[in-house]
PDB file of N, CA and C in Angstrom:
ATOM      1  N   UNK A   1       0.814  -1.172   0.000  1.00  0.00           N
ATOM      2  CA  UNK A   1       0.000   0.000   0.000  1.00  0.00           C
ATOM      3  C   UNK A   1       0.870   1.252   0.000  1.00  0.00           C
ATOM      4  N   UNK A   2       0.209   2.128  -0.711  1.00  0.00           N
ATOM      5  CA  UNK A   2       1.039   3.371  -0.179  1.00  0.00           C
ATOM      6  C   UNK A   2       0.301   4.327   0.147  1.00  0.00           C
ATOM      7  N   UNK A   3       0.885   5.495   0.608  1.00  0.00           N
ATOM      8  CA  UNK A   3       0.441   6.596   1.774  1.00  0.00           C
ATOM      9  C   UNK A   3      -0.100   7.992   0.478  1.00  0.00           C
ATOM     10  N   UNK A   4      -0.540   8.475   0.593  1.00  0.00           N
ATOM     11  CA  UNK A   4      -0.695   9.791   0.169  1.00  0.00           C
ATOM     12  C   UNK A   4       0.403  10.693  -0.423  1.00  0.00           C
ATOM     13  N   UNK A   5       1.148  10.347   0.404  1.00  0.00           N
ATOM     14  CA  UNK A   5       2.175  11.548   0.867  1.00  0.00           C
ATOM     15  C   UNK A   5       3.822  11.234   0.210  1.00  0.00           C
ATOM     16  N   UNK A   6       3.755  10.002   0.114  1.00  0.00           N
ATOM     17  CA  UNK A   6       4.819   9.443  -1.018  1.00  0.00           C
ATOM     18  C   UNK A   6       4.202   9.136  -2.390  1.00  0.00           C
ATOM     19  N   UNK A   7       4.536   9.934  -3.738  1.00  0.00           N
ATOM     20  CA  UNK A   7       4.292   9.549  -5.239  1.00  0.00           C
ATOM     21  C   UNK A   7       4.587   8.068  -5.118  1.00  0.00           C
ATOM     22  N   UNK A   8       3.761   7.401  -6.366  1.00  0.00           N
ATOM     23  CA  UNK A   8       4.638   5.891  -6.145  1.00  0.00           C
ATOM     24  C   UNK A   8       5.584   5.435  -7.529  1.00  0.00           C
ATOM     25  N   UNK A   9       5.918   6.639  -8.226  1.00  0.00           N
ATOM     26  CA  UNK A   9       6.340   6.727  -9.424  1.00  0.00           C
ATOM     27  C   UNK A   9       7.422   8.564  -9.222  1.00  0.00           C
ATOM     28  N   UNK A  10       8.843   8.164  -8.938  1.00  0.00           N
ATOM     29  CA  UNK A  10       9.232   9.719  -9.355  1.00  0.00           C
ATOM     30  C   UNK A  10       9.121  10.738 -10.732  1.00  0.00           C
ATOM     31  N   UNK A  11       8.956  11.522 -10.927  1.00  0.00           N
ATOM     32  CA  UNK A  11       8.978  12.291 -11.958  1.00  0.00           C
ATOM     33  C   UNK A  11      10.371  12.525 -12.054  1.00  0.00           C
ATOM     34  N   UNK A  12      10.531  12.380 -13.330  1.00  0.00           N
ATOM     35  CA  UNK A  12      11.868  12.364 -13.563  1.00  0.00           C
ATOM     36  C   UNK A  12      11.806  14.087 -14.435  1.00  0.00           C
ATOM     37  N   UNK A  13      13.096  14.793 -14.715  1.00  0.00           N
ATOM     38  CA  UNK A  13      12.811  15.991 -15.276  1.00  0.00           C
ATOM     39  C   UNK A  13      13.400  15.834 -16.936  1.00  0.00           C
ATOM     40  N   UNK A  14      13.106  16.542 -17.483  1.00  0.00           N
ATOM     41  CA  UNK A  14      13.423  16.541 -19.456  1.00  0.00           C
ATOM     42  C   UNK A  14      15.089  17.008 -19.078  1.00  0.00           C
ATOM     43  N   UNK A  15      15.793  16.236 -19.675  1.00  0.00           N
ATOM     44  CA  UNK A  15      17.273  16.915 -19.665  1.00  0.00           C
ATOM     45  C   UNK A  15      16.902  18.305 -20.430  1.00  0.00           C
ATOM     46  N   UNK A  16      17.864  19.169 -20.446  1.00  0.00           N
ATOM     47  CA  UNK A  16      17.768  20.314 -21.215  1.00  0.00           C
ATOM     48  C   UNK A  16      17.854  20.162 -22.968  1.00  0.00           C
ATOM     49  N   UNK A  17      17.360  21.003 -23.525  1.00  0.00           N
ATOM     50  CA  UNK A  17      17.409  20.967 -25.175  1.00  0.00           C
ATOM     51  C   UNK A  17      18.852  20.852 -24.957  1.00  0.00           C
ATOM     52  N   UNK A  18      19.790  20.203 -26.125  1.00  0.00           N
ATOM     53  CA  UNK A  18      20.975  20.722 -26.550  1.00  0.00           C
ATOM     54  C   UNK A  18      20.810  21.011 -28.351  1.00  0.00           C
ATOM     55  N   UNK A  19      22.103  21.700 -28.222  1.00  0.00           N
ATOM     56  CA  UNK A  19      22.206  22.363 -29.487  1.00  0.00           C
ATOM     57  C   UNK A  19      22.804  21.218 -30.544  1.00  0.00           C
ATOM     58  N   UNK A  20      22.552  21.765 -31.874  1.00  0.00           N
ATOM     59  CA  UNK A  20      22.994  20.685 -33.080  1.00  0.00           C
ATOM     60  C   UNK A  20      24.258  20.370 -32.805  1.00  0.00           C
ATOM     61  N   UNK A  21      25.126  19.869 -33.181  1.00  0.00           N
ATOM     62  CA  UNK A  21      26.753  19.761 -33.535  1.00  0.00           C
ATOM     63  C   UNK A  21      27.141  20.662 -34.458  1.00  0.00           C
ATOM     64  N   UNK A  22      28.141  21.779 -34.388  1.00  0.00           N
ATOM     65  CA  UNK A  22      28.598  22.960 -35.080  1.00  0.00           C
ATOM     66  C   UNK A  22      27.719  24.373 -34.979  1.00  0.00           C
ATOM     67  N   UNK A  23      26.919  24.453 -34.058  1.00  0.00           N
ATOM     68  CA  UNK A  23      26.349  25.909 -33.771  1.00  0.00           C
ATOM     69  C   UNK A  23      26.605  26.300 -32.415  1.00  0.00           C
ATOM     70  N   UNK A  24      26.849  27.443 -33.372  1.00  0.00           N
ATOM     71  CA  UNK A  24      28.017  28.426 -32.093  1.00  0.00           C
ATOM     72  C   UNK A  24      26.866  29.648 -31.354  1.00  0.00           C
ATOM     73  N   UNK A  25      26.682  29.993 -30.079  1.00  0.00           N
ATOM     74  CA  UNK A  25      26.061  31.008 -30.072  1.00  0.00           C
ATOM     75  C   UNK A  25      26.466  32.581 -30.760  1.00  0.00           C
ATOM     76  N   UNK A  26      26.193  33.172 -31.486  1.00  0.00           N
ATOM     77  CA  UNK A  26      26.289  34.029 -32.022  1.00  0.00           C
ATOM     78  C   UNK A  26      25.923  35.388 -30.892  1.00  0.00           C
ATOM     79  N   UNK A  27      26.623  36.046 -29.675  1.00  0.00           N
ATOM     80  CA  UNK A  27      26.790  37.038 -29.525  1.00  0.00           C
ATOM     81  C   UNK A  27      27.118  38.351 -29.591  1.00  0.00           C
ATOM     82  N   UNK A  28      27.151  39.294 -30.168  1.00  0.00           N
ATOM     83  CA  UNK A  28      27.059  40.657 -30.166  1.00  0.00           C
ATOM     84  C   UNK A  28      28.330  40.752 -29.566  1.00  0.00           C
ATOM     85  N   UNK A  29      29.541  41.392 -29.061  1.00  0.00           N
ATOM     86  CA  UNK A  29      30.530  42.232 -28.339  1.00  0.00           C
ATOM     87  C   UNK A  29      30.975  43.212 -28.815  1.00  0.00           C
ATOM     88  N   UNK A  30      30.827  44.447 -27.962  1.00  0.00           N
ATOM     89  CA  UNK A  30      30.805  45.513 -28.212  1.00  0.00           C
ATOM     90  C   UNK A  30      32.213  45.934 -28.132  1.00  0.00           C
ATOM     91  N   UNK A  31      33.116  46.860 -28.863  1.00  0.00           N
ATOM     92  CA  UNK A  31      34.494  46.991 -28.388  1.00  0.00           C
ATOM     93  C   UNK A  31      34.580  47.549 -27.007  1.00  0.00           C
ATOM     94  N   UNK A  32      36.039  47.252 -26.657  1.00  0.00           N
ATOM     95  CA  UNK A  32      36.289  48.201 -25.477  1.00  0.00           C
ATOM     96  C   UNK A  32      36.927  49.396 -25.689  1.00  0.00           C
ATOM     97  N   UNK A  33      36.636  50.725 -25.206  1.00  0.00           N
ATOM     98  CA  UNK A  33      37.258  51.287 -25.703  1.00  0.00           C
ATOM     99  C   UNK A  33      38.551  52.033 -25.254  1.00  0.00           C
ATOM    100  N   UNK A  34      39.336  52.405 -26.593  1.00  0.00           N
ATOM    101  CA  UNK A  34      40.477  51.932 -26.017  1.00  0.00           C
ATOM    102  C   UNK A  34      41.635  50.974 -26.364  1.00  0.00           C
ATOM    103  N   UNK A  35      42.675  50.991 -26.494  1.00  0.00           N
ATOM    104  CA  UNK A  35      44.093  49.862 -26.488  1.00  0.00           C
ATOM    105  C   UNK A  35      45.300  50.297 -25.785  1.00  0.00           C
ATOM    106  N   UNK A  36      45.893  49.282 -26.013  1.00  0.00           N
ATOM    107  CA  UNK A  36      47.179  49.602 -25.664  1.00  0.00           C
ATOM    108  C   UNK A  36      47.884  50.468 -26.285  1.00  0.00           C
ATOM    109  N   UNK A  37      47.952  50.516 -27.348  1.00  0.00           N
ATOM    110  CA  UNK A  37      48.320  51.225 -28.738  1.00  0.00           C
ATOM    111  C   UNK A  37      47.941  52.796 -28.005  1.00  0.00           C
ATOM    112  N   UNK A  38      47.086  53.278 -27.950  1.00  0.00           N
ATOM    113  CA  UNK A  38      46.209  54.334 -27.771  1.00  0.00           C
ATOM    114  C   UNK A  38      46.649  54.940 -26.647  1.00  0.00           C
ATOM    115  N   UNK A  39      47.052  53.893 -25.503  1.00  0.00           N
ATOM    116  CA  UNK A  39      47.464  54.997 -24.374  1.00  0.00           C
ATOM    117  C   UNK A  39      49.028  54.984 -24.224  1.00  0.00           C
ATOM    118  N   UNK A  40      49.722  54.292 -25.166  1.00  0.00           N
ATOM    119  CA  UNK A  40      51.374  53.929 -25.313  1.00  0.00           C
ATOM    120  C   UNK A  40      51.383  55.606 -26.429  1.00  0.00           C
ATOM    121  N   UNK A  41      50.304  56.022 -27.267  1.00  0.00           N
ATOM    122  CA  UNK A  41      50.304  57.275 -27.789  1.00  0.00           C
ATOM    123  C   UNK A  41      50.262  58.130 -26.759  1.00  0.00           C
ATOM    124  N   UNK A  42      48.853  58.242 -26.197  1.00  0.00           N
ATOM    125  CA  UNK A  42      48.743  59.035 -25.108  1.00  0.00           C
ATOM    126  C   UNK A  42      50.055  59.570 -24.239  1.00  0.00           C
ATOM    127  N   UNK A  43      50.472  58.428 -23.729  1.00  0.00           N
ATOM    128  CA  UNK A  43      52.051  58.573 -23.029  1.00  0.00           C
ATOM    129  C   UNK A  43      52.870  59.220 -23.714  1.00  0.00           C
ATOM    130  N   UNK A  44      53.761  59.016 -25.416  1.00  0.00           N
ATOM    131  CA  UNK A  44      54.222  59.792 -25.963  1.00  0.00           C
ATOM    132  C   UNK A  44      54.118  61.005 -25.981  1.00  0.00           C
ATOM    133  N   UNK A  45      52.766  61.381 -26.109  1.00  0.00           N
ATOM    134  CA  UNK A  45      52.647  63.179 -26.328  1.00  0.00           C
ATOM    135  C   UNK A  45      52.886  63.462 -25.097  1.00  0.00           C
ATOM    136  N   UNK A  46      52.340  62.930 -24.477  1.00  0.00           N
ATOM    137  CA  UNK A  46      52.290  63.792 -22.817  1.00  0.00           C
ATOM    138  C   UNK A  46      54.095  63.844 -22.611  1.00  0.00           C
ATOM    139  N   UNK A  47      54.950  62.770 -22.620  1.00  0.00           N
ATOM    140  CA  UNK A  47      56.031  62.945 -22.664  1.00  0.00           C
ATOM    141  C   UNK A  47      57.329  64.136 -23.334  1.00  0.00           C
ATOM    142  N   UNK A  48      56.394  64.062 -25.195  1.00  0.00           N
ATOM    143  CA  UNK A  48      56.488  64.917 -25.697  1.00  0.00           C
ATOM    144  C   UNK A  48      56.606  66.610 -25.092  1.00  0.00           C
ATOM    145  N   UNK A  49      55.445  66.522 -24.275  1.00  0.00           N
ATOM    146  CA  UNK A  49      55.004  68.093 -24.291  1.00  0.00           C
ATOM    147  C   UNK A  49      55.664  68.052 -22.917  1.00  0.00           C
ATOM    148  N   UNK A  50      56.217  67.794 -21.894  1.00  0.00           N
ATOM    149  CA  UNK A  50      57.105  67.530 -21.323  1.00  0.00           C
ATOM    150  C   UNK A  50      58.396  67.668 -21.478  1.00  0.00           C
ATOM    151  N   UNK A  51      58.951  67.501 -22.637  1.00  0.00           N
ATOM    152  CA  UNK A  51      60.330  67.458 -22.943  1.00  0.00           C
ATOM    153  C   UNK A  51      60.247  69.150 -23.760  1.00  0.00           C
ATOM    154  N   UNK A  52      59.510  69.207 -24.335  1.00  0.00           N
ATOM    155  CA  UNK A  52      59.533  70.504 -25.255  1.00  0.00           C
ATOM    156  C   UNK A  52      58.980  71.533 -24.256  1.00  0.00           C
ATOM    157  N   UNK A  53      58.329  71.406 -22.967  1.00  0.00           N
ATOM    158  CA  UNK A  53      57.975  72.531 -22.238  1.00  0.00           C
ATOM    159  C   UNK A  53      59.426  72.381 -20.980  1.00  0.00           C
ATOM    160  N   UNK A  54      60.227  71.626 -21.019  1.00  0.00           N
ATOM    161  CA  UNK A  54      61.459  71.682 -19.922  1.00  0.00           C
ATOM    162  C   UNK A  54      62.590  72.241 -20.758  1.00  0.00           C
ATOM    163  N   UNK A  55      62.664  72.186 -22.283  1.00  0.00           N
ATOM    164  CA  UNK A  55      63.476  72.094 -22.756  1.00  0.00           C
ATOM    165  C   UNK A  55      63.757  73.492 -23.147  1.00  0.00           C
ATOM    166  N   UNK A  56      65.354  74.283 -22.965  1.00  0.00           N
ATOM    167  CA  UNK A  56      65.027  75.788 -24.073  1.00  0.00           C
ATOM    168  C   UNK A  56      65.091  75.661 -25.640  1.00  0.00           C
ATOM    169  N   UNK A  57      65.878  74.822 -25.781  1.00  0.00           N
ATOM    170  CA  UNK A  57      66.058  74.355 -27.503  1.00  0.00           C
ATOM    171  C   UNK A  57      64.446  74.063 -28.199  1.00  0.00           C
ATOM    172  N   UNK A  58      63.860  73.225 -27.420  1.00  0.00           N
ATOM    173  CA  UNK A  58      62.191  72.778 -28.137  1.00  0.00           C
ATOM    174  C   UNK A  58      61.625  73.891 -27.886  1.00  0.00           C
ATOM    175  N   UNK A  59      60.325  74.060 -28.753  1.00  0.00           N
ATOM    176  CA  UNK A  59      59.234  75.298 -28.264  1.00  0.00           C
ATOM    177  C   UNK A  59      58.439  74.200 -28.568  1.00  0.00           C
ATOM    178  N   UNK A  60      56.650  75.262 -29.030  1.00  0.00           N
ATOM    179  CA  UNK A  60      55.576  74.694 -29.672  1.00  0.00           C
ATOM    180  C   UNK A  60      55.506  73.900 -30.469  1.00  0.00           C
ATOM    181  N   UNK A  61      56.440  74.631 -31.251  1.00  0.00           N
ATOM    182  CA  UNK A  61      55.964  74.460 -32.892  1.00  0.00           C
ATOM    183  C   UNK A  61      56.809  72.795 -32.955  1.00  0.00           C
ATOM    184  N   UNK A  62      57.739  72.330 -32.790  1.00  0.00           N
ATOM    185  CA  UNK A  62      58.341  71.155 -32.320  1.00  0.00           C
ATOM    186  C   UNK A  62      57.455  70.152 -31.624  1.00  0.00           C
ATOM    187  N   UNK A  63      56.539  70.351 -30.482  1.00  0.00           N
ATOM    188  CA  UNK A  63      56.290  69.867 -29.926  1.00  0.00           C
ATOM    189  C   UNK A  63      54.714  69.515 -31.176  1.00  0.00           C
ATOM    190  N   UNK A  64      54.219  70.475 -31.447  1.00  0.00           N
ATOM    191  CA  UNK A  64      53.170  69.846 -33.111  1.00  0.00           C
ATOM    192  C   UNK A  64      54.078  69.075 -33.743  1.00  0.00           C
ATOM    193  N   UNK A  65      55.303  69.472 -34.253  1.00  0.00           N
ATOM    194  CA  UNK A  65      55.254  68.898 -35.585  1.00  0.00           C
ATOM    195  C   UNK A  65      55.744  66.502 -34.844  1.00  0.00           C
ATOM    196  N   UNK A  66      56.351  66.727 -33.728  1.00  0.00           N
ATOM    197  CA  UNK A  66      56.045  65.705 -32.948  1.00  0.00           C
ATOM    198  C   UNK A  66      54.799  64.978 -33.290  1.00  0.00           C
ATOM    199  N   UNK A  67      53.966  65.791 -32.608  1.00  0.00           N
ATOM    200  CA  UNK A  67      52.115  65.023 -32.530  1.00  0.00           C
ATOM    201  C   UNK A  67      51.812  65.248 -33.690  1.00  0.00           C
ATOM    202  N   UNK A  68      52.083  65.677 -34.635  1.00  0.00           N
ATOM    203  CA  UNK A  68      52.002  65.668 -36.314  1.00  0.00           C
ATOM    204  C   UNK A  68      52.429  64.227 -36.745  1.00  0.00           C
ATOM    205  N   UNK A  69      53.219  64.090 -36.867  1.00  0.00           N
ATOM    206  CA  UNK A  69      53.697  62.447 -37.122  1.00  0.00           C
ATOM    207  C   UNK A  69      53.555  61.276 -36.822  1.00  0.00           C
ATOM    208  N   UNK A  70      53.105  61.200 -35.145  1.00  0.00           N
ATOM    209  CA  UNK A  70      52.912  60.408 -34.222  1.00  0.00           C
ATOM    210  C   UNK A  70      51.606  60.330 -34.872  1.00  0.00           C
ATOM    211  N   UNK A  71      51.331  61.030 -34.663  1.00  0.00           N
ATOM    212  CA  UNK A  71      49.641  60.655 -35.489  1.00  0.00           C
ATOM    213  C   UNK A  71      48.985  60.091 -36.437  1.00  0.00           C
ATOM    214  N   UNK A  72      50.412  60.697 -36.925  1.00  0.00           N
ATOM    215  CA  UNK A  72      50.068  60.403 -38.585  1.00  0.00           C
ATOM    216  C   UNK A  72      50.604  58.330 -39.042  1.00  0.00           C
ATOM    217  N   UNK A  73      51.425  58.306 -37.903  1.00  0.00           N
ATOM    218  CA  UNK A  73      51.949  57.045 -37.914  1.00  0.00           C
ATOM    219  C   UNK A  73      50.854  55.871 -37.360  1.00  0.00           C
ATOM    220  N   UNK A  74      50.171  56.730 -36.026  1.00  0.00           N
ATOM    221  CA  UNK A  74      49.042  55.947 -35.057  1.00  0.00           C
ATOM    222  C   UNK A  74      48.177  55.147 -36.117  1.00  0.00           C
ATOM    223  N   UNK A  75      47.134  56.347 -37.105  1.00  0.00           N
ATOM    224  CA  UNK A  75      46.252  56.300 -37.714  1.00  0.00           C
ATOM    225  C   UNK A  75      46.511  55.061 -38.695  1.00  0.00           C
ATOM    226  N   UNK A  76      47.481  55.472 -39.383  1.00  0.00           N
ATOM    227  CA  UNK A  76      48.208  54.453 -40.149  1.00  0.00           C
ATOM    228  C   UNK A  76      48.391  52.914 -39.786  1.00  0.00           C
ATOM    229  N   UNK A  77      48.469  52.767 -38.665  1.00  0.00           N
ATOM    230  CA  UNK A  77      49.000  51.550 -37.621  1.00  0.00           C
ATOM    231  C   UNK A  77      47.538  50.815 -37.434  1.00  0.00           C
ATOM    232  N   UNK A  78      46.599  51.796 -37.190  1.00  0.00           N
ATOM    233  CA  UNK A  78      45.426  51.338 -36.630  1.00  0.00           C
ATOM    234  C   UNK A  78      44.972  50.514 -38.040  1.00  0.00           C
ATOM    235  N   UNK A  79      44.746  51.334 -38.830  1.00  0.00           N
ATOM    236  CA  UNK A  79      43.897  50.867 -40.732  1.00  0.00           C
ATOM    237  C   UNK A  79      44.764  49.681 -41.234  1.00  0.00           C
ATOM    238  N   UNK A  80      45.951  49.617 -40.866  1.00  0.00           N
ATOM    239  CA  UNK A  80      46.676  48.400 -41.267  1.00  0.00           C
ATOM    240  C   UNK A  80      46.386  47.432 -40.628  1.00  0.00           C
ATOM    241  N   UNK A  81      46.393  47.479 -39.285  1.00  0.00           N
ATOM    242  CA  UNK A  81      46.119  46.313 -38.383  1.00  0.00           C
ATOM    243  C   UNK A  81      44.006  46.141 -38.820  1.00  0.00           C
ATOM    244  N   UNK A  82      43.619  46.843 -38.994  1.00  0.00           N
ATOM    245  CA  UNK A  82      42.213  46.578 -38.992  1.00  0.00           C
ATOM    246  C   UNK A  82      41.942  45.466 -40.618  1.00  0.00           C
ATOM    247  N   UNK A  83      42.781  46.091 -41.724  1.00  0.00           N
ATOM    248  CA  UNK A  83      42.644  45.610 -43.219  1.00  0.00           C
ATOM    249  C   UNK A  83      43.100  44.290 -43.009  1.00  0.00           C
ATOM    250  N   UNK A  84      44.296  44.029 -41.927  1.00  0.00           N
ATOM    251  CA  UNK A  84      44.377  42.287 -42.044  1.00  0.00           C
ATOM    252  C   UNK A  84      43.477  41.342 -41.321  1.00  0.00           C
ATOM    253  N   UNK A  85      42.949  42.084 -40.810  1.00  0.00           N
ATOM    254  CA  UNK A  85      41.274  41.336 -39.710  1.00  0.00           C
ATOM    255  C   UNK A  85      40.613  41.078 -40.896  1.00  0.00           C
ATOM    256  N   UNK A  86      40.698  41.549 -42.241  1.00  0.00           N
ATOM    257  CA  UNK A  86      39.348  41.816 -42.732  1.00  0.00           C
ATOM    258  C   UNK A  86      38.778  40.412 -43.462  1.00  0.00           C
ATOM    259  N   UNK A  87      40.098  39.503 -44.070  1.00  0.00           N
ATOM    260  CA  UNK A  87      39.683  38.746 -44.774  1.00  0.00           C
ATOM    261  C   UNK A  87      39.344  37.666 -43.791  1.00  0.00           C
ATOM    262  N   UNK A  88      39.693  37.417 -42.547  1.00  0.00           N
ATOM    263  CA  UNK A  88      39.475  36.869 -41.746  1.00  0.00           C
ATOM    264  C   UNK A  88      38.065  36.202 -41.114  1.00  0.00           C
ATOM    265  N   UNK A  89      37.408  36.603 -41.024  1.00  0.00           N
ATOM    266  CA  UNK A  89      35.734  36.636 -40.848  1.00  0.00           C
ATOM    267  C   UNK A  89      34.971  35.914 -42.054  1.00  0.00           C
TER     268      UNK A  89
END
């Protein structure tokens, strides 16, 4: 006999769905913003404008044509490194 109060059969639970073989969840990630790259620049100028504001030989115009180049090199650095990601995907 049994009681009320004990099932006489457990319920067992559905394992969870699983996924096919070869599907990946496809999430969204947003960049961070920001690199290493970016604040190893950051540091330069600030260094830059540092050396050309201690210095009597440097002025301004030195201390641009500096962040003129650096920049011009950054930008450059960034579009190169981005064009070899590209075929990638």
């Amino acid at each position: 006999m049994s009681t009320p109060d004990q099932p006489t059969q457990q319920q067992a639970t559905p394992p969870p769905p699983s996924r096919p073989t070869g599907m990946t969840i496809d999430v969204a990630r947003l960049p961070i913003p920001g690199n290493a790259e970016f604040a190893l620049y950051l540091v330069a100028l600030i260094l830059a404008w540092l050396v050309a504001w201690i210095s009597d030989v440097l002025n301004a115009a030195s201390w641009f044509d500096f962040f003129q180049w650096v920049t011009i090199a950054y930008i450059l650095s960034r579009g190169i490194a981005k064009a070899s990601r590209v075929l990638e995907q």
